[in-house]
N, C-alpha and C. Protein backbone atom coordinates (compact mmCIF):
# COMPACT_ATOMS: atom_id res chain seq x y z
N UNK A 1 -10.86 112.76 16.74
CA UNK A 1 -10.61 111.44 16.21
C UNK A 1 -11.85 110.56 16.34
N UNK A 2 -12.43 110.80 17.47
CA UNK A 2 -14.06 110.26 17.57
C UNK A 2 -14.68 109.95 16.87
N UNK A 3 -14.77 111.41 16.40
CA UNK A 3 -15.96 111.82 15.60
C UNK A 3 -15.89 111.69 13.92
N UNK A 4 -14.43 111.26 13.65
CA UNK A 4 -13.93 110.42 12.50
C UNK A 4 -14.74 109.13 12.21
N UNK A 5 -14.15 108.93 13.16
CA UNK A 5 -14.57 107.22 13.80
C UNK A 5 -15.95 106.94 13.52
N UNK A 6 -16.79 108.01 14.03
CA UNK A 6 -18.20 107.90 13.81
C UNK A 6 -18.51 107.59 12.39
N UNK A 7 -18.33 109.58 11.85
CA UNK A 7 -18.81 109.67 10.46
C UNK A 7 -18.04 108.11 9.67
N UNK A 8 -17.00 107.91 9.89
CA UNK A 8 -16.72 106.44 8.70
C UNK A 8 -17.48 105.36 9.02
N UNK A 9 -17.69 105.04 10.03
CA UNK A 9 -18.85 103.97 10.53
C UNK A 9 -19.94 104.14 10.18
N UNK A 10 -20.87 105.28 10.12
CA UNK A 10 -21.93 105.63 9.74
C UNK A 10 -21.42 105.60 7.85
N UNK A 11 -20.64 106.28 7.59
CA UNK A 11 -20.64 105.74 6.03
C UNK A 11 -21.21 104.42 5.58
N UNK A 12 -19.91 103.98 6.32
CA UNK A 12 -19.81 102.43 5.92
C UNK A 12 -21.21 101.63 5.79
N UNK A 13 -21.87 101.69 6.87
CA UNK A 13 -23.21 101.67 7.45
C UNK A 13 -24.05 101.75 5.87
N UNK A 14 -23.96 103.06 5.76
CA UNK A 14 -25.11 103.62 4.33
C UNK A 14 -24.57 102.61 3.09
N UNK A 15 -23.21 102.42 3.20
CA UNK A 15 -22.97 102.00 1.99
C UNK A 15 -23.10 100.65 2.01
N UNK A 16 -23.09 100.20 3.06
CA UNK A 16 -22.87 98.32 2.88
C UNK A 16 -24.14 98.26 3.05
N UNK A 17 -25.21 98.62 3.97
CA UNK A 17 -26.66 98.40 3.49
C UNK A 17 -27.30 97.80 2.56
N UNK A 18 -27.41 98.81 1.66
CA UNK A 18 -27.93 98.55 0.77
C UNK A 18 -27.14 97.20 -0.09
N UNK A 19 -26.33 96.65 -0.35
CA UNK A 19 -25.05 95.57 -0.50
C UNK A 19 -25.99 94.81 0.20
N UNK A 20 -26.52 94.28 1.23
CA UNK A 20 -26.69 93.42 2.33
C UNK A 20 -28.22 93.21 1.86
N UNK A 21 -28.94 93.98 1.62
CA UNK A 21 -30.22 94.23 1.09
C UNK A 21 -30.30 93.29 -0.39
N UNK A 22 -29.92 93.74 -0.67
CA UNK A 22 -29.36 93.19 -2.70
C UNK A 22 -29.14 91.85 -2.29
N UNK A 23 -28.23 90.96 -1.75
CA UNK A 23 -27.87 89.61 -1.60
C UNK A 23 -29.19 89.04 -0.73
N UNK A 24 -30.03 89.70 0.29
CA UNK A 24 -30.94 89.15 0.82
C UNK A 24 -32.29 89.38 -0.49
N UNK A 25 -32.06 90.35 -1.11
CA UNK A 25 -33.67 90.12 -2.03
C UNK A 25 -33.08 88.96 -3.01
N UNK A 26 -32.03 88.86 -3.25
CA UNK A 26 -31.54 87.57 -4.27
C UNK A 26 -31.84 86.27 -3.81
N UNK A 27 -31.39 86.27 -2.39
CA UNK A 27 -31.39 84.66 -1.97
C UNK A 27 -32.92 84.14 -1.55
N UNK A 28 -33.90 85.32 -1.15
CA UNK A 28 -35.22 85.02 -0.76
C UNK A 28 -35.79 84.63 -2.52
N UNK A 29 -35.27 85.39 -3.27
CA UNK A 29 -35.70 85.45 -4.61
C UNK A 29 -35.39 83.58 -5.19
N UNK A 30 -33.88 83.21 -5.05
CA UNK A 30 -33.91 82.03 -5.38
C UNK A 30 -34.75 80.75 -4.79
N UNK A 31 -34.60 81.18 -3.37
CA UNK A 31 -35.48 80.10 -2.21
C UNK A 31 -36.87 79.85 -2.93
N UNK A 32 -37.51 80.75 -3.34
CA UNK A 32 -39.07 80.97 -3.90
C UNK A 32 -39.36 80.51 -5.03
N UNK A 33 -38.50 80.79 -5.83
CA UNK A 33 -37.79 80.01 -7.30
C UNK A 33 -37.66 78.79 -7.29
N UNK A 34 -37.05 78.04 -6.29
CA UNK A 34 -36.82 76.56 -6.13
C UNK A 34 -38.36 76.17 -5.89
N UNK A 35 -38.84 76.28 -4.80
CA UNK A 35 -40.02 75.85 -4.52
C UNK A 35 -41.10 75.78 -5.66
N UNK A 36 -41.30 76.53 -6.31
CA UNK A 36 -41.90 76.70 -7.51
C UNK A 36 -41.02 75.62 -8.60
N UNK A 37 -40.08 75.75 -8.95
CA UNK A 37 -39.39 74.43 -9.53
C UNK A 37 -40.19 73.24 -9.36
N UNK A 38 -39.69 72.74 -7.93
CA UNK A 38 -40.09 71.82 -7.43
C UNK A 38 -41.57 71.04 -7.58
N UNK A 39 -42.36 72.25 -7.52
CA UNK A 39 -43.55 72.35 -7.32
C UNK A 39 -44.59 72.26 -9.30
N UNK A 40 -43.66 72.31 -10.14
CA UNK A 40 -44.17 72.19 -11.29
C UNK A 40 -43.42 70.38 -11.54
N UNK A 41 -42.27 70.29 -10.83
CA UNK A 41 -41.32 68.93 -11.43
C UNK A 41 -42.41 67.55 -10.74
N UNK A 42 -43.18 68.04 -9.32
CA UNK A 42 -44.16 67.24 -8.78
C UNK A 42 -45.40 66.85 -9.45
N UNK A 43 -45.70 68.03 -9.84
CA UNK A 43 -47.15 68.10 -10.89
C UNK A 43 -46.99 67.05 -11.83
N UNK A 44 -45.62 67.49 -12.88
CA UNK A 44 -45.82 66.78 -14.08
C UNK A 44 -45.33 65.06 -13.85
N UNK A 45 -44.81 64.95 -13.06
CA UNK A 45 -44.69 63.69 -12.44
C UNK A 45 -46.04 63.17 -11.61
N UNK A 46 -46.96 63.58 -11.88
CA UNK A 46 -48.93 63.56 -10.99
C UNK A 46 -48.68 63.14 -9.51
N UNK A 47 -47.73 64.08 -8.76
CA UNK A 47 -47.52 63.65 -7.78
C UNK A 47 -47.98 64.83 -6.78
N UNK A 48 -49.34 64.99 -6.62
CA UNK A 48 -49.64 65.90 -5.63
C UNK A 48 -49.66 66.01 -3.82
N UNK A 49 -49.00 65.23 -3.52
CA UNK A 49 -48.58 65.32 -2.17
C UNK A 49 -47.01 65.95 -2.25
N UNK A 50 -46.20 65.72 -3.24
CA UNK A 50 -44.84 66.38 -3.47
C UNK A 50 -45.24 68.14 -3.64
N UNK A 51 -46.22 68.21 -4.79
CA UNK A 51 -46.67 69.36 -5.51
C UNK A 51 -47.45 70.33 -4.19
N UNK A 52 -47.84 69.71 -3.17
CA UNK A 52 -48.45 70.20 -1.91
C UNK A 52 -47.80 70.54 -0.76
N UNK A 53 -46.44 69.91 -0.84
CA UNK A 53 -44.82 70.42 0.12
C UNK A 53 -44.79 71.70 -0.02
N UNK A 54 -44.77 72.83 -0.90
CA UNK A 54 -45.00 73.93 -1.18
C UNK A 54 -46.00 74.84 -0.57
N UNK A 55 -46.99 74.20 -0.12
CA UNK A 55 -47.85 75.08 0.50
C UNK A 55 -47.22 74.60 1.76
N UNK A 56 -48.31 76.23 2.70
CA UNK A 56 -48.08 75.63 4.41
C UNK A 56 -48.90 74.88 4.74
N UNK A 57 -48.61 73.64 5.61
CA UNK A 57 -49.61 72.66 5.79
C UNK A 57 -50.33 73.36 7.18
N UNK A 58 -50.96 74.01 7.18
CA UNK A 58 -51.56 74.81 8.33
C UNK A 58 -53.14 74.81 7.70
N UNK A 59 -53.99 74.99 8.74
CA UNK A 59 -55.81 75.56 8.70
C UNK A 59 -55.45 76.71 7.99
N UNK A 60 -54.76 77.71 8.26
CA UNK A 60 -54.58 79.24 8.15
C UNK A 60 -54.34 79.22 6.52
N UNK A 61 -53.80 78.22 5.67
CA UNK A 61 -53.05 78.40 4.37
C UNK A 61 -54.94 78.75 3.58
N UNK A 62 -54.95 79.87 2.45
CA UNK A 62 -55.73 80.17 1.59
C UNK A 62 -55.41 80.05 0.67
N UNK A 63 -56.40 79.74 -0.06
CA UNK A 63 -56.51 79.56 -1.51
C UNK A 63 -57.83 80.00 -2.38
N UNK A 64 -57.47 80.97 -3.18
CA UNK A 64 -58.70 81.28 -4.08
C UNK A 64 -58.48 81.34 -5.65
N UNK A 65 -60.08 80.94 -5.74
CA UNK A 65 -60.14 80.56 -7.03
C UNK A 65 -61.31 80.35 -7.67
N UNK A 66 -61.93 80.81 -8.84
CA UNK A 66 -63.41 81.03 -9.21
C UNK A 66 -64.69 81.60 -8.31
N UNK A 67 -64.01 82.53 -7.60
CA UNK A 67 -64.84 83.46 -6.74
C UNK A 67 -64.64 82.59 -5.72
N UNK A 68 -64.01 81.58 -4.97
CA UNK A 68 -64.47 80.43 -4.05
C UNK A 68 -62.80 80.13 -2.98
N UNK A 69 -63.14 80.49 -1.92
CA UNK A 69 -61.87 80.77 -0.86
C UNK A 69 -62.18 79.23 -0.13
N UNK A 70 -60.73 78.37 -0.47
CA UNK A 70 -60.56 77.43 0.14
C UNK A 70 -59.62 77.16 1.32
N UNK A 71 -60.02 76.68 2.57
CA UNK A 71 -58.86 77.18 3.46
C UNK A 71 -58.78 76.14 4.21
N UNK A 72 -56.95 75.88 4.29
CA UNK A 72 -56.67 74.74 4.81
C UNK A 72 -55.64 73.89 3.99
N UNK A 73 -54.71 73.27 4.46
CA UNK A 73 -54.20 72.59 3.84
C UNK A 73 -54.69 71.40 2.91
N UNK A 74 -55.37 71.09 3.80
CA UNK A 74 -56.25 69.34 3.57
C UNK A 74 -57.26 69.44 2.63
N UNK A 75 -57.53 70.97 2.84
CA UNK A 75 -58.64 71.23 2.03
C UNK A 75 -58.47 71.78 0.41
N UNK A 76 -57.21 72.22 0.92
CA UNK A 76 -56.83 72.51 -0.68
C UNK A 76 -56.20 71.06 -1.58
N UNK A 77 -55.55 70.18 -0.83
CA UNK A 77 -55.58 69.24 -1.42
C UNK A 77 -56.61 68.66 -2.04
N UNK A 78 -57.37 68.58 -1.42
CA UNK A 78 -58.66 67.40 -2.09
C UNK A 78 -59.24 68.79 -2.95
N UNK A 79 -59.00 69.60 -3.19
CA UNK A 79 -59.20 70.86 -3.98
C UNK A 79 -59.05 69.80 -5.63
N UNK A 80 -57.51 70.09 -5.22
CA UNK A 80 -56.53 69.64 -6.32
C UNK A 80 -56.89 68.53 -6.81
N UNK A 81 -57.13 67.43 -5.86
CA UNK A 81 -57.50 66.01 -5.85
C UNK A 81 -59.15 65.62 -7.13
N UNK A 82 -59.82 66.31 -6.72
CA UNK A 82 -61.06 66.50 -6.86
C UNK A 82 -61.09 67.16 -8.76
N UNK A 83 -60.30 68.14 -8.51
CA UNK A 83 -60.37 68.69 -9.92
C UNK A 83 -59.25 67.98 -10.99
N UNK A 84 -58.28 67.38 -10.31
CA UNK A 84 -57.29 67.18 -11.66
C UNK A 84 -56.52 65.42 -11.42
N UNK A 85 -57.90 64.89 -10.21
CA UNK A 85 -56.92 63.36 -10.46
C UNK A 85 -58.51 62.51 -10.14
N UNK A 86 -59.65 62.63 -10.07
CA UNK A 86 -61.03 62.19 -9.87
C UNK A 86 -61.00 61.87 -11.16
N UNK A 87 -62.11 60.63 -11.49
CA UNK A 87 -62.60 60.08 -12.63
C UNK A 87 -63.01 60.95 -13.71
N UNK A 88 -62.34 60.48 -14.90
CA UNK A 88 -61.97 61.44 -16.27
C UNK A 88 -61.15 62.63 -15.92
N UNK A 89 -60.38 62.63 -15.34
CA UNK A 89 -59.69 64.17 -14.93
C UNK A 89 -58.36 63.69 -15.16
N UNK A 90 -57.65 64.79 -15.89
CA UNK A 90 -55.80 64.88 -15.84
C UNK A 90 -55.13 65.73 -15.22
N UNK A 91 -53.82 65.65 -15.16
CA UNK A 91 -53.28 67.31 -14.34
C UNK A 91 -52.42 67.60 -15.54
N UNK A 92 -52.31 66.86 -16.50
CA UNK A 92 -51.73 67.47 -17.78
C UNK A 92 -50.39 67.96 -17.34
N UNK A 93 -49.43 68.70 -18.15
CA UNK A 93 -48.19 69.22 -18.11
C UNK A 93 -48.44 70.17 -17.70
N UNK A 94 -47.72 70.46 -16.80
CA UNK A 94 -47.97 72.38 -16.24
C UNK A 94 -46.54 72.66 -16.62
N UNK A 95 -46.67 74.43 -16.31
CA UNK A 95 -45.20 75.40 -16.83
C UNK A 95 -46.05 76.57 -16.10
N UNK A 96 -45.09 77.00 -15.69
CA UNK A 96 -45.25 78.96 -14.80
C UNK A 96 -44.27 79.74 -15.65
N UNK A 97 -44.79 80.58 -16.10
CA UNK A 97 -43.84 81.59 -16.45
C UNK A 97 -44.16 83.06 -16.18
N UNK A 98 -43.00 83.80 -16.38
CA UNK A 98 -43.67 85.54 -16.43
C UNK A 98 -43.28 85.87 -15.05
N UNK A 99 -42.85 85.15 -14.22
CA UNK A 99 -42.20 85.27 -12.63
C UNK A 99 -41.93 86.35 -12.49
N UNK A 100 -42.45 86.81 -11.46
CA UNK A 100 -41.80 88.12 -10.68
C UNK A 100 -41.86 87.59 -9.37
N UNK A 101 -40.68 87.31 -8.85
CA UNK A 101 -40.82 87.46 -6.97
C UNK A 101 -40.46 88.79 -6.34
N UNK A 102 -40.79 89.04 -5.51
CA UNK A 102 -40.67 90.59 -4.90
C UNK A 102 -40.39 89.81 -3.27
N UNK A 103 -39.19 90.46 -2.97
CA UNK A 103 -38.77 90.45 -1.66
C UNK A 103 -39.83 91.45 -0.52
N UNK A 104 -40.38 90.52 0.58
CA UNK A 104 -40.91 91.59 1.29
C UNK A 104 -40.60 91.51 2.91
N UNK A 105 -38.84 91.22 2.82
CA UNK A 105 -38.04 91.25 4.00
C UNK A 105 -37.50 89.72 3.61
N UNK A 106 -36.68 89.54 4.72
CA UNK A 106 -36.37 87.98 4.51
C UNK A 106 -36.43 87.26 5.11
N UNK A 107 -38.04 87.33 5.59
CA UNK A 107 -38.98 86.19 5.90
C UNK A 107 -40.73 86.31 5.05
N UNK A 108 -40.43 87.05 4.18
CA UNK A 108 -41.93 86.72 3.34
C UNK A 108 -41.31 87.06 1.77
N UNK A 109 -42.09 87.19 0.51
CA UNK A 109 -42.22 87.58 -0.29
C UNK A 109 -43.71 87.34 -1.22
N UNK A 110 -43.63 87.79 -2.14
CA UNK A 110 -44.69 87.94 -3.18
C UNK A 110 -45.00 87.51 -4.66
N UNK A 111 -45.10 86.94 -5.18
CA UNK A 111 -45.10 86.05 -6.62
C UNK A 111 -46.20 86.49 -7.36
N UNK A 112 -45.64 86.88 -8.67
CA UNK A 112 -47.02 86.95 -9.85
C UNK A 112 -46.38 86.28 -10.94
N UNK A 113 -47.47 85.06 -11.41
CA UNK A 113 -46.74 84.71 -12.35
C UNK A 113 -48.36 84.08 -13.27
N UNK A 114 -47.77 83.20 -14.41
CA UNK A 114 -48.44 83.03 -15.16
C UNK A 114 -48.57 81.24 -15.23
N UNK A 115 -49.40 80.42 -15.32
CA UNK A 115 -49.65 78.83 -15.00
C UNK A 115 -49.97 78.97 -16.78
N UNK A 116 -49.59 77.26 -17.08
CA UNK A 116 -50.22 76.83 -17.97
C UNK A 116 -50.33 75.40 -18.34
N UNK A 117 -51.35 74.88 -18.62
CA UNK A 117 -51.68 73.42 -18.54
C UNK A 117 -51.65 73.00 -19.91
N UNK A 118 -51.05 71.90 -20.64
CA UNK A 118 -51.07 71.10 -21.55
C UNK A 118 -51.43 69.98 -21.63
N UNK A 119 -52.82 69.57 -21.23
CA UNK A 119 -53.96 68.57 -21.77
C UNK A 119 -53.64 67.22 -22.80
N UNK A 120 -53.83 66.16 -22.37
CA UNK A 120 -53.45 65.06 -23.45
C UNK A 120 -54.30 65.67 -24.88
N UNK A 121 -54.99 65.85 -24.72
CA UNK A 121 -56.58 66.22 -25.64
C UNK A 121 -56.27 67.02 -26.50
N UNK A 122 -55.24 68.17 -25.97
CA UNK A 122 -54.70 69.15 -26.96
C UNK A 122 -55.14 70.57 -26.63
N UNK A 123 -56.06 70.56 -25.30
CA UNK A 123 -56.65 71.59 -24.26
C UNK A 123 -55.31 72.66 -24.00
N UNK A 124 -55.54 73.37 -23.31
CA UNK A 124 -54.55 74.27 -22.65
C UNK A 124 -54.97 75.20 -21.50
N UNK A 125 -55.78 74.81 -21.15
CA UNK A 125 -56.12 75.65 -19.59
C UNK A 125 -55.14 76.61 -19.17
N UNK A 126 -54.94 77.63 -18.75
CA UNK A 126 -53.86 78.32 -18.48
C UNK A 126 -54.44 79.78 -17.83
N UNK A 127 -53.69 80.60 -17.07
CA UNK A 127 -54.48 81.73 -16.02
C UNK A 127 -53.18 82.80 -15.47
N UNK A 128 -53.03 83.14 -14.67
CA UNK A 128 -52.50 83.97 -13.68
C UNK A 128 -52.87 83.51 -12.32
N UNK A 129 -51.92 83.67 -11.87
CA UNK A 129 -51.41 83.85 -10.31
C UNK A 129 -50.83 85.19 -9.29
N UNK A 130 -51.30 84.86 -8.12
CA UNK A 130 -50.44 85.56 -7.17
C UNK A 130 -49.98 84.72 -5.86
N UNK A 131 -49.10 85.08 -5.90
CA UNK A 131 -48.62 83.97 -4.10
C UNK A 131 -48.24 84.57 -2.63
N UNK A 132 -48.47 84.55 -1.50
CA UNK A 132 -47.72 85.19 -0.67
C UNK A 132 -46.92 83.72 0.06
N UNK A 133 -45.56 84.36 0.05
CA UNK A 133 -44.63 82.63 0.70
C UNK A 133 -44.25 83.62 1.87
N UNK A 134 -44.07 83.11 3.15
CA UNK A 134 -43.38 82.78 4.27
C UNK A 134 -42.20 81.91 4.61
N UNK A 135 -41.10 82.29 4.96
CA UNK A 135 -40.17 81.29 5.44
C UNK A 135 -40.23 81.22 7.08
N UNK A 136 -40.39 79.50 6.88
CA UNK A 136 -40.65 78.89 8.11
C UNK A 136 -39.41 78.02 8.07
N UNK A 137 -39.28 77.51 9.61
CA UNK A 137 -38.05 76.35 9.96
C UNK A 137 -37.90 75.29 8.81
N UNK A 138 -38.71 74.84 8.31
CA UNK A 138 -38.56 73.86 7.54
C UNK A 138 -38.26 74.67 5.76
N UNK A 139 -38.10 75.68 5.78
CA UNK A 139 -38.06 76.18 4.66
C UNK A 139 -39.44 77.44 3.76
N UNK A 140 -39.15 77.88 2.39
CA UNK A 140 -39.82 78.53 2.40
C UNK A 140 -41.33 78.38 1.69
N UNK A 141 -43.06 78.38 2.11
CA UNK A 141 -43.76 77.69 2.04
C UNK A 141 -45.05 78.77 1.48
N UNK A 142 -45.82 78.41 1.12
CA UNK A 142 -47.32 79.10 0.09
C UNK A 142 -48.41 79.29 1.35
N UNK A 143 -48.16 80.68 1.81
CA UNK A 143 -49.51 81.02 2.60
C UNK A 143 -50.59 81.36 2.13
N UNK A 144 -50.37 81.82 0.80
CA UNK A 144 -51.68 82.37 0.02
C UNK A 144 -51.82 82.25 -1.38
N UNK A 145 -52.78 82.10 -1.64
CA UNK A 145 -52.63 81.59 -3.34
C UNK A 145 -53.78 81.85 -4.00
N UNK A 146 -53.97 82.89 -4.76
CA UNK A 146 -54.91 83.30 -5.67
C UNK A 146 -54.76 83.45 -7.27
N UNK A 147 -55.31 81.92 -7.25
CA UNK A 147 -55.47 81.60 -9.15
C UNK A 147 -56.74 82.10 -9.71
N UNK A 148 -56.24 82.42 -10.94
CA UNK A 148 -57.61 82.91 -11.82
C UNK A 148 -57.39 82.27 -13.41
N UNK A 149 -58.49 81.96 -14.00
CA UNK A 149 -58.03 81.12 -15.52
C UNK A 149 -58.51 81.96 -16.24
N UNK A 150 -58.11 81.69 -17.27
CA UNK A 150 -58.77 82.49 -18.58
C UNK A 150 -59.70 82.26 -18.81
N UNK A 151 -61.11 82.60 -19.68
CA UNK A 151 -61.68 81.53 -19.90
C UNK A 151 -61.92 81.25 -21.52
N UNK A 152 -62.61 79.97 -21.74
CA UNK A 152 -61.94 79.51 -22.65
C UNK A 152 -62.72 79.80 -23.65
């Protein structure tokens, strides 16, 4: 009767797994999704301290971009600051599309997606991405971020 006991437990085990797996790559999947939401609804509203909640505000947070590794929270701000709100500069309409998040447990994942900028001027700047997010206490946040643009 034990050994009943076992083998159905151990079933159960194999079978609900994977079940448990599936609802955790979904919900890390939505968490990452929002943030990114969020994080385009800040932009087009030129609100880059909202648009910067998204990253981790840590020294450790990276960012690359035109061969050039920026590191730091503060530092990627005035990144941002510098390129898309300094004299004659816009941040234009942004949109991400082409999303893929990839669960990589459920406390990290992975993002490739596609940026694109719509310019008063009639410009369109636009590139690829990759992201690595972490979930921390306060929610889930941008440890790494490597943009690349097209060029034009």
């Amino acid at each position: 009767m034990r050994r009943i006991l076992v083998i159905l437990v151990s079933l159960m085990s194999i079978l609900v797994t994977p079940l448990l797996c599936a609802q955790d790559t979904k919900d890390v999947s939505n968490a990452v999704h929002q943030v990114l939401e969020r994080q385009v609804e800040a932009w087009n509203h030129h609100d880059l301290q909202a648009f910067m909640s998204g990253y981790w505000q840590s020294p450790d947070l990276t960012f690359f971009s035109e061969a050039t590794k920026t590191s730091g929270w503060q530092s990627t701000l005035e990144r941002y600051q510098k390129r898309y709100q300094s004299e004659g500069r816009e941040m234009g309409k942004l949109d991400f599309s082409n999303l893929q998040i990839e669960s990589l447990g459920s406390s990290a994942a992975f993002v490739r997606g596609a940026w694109h900028l719509t310019m008063s001027d009639g410009k369109t700047p636009h590139g690829l991405f990759t992201l690595v997010f972490r979930k921390f206490p306060d929610g889930w946040k941008i440890v790494h971020d490597h943009t690349s643009a097209a060029q034009p």
